[in-house]
C-alpha atoms as a PDB file:
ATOM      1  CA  UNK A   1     141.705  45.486  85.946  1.00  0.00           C
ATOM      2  CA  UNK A   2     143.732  46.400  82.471  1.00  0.00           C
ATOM      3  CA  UNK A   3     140.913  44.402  80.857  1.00  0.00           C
ATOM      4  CA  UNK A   4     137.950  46.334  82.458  1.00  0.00           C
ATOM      5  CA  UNK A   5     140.177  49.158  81.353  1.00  0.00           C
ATOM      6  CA  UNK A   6     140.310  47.978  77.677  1.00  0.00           C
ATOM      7  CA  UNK A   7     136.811  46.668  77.672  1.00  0.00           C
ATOM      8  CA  UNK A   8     135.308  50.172  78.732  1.00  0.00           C
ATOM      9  CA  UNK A   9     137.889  51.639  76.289  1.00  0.00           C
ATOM     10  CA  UNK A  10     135.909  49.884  73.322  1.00  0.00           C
ATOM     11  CA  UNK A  11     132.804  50.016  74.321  1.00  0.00           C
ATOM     12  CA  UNK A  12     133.047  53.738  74.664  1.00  0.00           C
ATOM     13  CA  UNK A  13     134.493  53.902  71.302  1.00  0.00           C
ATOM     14  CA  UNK A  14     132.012  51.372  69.734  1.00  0.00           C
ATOM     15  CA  UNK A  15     128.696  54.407  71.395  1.00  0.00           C
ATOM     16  CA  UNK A  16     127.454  56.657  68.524  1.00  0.00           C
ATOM     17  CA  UNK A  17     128.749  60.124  69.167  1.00  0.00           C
ATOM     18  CA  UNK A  18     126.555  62.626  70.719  1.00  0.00           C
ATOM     19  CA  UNK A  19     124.644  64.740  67.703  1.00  0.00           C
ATOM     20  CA  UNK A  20     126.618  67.733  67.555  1.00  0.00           C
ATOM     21  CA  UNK A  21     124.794  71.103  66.530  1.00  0.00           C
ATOM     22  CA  UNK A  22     121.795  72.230  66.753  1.00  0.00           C
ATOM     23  CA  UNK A  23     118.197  71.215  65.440  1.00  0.00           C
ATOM     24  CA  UNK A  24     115.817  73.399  63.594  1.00  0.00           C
ATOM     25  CA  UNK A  25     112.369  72.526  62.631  1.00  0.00           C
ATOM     26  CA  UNK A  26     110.323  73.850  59.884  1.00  0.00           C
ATOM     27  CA  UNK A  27     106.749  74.532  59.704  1.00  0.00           C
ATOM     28  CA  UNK A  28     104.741  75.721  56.838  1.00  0.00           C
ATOM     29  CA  UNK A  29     101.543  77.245  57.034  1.00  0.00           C
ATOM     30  CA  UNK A  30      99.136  79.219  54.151  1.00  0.00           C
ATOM     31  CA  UNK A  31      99.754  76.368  51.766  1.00  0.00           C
ATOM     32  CA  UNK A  32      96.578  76.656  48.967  1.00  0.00           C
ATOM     33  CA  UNK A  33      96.947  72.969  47.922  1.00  0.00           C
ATOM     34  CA  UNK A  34      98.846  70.062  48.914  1.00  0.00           C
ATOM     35  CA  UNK A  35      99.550  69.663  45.180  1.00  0.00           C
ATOM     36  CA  UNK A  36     103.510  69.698  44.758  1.00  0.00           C
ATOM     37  CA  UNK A  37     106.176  69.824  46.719  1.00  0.00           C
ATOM     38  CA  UNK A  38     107.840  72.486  48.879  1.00  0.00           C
ATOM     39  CA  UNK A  39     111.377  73.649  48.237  1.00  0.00           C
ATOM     40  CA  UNK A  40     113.363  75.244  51.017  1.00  0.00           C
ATOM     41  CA  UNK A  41     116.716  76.781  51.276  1.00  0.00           C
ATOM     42  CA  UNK A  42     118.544  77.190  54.462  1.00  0.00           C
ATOM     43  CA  UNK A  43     121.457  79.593  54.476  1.00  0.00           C
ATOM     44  CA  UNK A  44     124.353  81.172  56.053  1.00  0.00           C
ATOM     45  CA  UNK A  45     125.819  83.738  53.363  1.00  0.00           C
ATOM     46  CA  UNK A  46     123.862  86.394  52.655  1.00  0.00           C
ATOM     47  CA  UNK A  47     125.039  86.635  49.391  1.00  0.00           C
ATOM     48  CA  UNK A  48     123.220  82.937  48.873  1.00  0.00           C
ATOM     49  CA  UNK A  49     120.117  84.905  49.786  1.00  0.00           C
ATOM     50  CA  UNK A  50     117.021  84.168  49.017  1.00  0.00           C
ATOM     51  CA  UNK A  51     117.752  82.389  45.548  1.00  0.00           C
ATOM     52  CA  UNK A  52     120.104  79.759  46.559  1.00  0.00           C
ATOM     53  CA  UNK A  53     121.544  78.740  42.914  1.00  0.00           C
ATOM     54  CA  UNK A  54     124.811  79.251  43.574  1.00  0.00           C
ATOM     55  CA  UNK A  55     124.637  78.415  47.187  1.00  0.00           C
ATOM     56  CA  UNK A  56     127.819  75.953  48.051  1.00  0.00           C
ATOM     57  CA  UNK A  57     127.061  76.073  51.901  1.00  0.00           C
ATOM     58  CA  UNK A  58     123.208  76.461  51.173  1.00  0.00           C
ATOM     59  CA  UNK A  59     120.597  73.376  52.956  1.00  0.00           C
ATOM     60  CA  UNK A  60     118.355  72.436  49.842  1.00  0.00           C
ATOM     61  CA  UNK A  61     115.454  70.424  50.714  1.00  0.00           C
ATOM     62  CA  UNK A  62     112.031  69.201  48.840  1.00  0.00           C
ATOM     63  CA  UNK A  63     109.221  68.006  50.948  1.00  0.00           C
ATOM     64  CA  UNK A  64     105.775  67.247  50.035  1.00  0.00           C
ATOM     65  CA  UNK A  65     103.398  69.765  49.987  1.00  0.00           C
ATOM     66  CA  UNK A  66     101.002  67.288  51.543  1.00  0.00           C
ATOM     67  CA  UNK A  67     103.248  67.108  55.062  1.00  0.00           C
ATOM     68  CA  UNK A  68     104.844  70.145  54.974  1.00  0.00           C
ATOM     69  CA  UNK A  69     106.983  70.179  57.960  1.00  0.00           C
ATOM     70  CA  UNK A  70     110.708  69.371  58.612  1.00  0.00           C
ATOM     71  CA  UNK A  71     113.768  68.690  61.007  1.00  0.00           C
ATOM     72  CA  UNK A  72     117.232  69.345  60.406  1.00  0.00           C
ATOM     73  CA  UNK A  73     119.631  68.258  62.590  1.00  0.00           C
ATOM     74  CA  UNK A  74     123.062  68.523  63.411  1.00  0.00           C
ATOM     75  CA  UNK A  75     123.157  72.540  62.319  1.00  0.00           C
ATOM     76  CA  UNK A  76     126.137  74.202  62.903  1.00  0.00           C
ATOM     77  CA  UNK A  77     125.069  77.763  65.754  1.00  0.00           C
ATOM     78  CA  UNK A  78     125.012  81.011  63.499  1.00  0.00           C
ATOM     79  CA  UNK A  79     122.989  82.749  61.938  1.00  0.00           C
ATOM     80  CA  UNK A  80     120.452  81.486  59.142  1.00  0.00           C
ATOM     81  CA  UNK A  81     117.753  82.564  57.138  1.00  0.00           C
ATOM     82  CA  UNK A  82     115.181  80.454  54.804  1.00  0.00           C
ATOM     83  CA  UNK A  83     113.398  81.078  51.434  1.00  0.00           C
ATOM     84  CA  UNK A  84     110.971  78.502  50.317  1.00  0.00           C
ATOM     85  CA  UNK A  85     108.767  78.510  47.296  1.00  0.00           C
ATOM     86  CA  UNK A  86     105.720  76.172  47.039  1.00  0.00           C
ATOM     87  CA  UNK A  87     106.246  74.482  43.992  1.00  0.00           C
ATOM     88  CA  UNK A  88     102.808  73.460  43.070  1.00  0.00           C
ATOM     89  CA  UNK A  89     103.315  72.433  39.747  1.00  0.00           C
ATOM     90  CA  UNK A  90     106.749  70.667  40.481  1.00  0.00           C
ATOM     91  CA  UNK A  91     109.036  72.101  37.454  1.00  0.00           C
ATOM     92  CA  UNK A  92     111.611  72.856  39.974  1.00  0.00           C
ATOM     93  CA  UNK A  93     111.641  76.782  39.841  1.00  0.00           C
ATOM     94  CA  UNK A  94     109.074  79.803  41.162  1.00  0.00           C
ATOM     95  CA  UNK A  95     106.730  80.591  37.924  1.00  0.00           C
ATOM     96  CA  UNK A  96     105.846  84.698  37.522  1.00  0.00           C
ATOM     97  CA  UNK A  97     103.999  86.256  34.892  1.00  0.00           C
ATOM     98  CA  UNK A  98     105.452  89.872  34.640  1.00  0.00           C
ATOM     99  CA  UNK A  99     107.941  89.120  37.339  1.00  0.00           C
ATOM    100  CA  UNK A 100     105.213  88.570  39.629  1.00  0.00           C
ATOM    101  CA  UNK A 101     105.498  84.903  41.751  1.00  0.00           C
ATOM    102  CA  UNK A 102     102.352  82.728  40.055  1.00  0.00           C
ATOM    103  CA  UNK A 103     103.372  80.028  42.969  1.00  0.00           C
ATOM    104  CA  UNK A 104     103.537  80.759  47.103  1.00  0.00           C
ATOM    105  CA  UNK A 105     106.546  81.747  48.711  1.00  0.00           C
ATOM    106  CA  UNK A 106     107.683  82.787  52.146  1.00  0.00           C
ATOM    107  CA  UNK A 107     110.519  82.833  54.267  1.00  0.00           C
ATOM    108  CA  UNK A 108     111.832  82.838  58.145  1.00  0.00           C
ATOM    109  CA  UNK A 109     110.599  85.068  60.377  1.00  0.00           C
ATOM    110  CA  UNK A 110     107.642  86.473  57.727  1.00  0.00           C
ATOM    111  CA  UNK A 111     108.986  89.785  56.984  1.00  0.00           C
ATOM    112  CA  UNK A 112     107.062  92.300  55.560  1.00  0.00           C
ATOM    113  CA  UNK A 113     106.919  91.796  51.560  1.00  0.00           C
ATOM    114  CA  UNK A 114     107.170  94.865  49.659  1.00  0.00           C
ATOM    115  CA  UNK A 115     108.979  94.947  46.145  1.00  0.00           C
ATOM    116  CA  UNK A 116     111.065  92.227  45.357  1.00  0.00           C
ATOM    117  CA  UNK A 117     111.979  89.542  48.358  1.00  0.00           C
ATOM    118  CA  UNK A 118     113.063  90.586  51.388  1.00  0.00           C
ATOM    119  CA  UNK A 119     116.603  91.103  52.761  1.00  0.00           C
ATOM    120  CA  UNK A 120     118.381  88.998  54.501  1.00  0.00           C
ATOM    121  CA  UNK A 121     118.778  90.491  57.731  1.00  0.00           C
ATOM    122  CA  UNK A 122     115.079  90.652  58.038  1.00  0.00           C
ATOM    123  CA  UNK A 123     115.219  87.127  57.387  1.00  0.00           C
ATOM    124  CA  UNK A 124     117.875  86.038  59.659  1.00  0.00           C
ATOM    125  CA  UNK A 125     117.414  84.157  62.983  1.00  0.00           C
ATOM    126  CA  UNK A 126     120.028  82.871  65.555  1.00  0.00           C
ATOM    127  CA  UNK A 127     120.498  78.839  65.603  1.00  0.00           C
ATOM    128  CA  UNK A 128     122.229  77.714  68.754  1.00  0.00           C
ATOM    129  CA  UNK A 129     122.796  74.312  70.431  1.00  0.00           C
ATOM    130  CA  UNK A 130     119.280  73.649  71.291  1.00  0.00           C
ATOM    131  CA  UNK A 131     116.411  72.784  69.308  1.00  0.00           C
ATOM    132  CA  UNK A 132     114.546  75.736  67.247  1.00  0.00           C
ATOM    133  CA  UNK A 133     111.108  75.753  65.549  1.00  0.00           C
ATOM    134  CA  UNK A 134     110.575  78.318  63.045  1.00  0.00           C
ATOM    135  CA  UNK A 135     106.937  78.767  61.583  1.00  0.00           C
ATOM    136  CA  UNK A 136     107.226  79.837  57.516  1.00  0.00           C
ATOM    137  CA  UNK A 137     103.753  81.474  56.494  1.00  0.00           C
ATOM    138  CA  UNK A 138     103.911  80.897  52.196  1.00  0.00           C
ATOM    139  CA  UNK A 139     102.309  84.180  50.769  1.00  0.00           C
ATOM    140  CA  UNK A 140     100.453  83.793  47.071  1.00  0.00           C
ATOM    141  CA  UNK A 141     100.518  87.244  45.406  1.00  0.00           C
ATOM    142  CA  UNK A 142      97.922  86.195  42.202  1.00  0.00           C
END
């Protein structure tokens, strides 16, 4: 009996631990080309909102622009919001000419762009233990 006892004990131990958190996939639609790659930023802080630089706690990620889709796993429940920019030329940043975006751009939920990008709180969306899908339309302005 103690070694049934033991043996379970192992074994038990030895099983991969449950994935904790929540999942969130990523869809991308509008794309012009599936030249490039697609950068997205997942955050928490609002403060890391929507430019990410300086974003300790921000989710980076670069995808193909050919397969633009995603799943990240393992996502803490909170609130989140994403900025992506569809970097068609792949220099690693969103080109503008007079401070206008030359490249597409969108972010979660699609809020309504007027000047500048939008706020996070018309970004955010709730993440909680079970799976997500969040649909990001990228908008081209020229």
């Amino acid at each position: 009996m103690a070694l049934s006892i033991a043996t379970t004990l192992l074994l038990g131990a030895a099983a991969p631990a449950p994935n904790e958190g929540g999942a969130l996939d990523i869809a991308f639609t509008g794309l012009r080309s599936a030249k490039g790659v697609v950068r997205i930023c997942l955050v928490q802080d609002p403060s890391d909102f929507p430019d990410c630089r300086e974003g300790k706690g921000a989710l980076k990620r670069t995808l193909p622009a050919a397969n633009p889709r995603i799943r990240l796993e393992g996502l803490a429940p909170g609130d989140y919001a994403i900025a992506a920019i569809h970097d068609a030329n792949g220099n690693a940043r969103l080109d503008t000419v007079l401070g206008i975006p030359r490249e597409g751009f969108g972010f979660s939920r699609n809020p309504a762009i007027r000047f500048g990008p939008p706020r996070y709180k018309d970004a955010r969306f709730a993440l909680g233990a079970d799976a997500q899908m969040q649909q990001v339309r990228i908008r081209y302005l020229l």
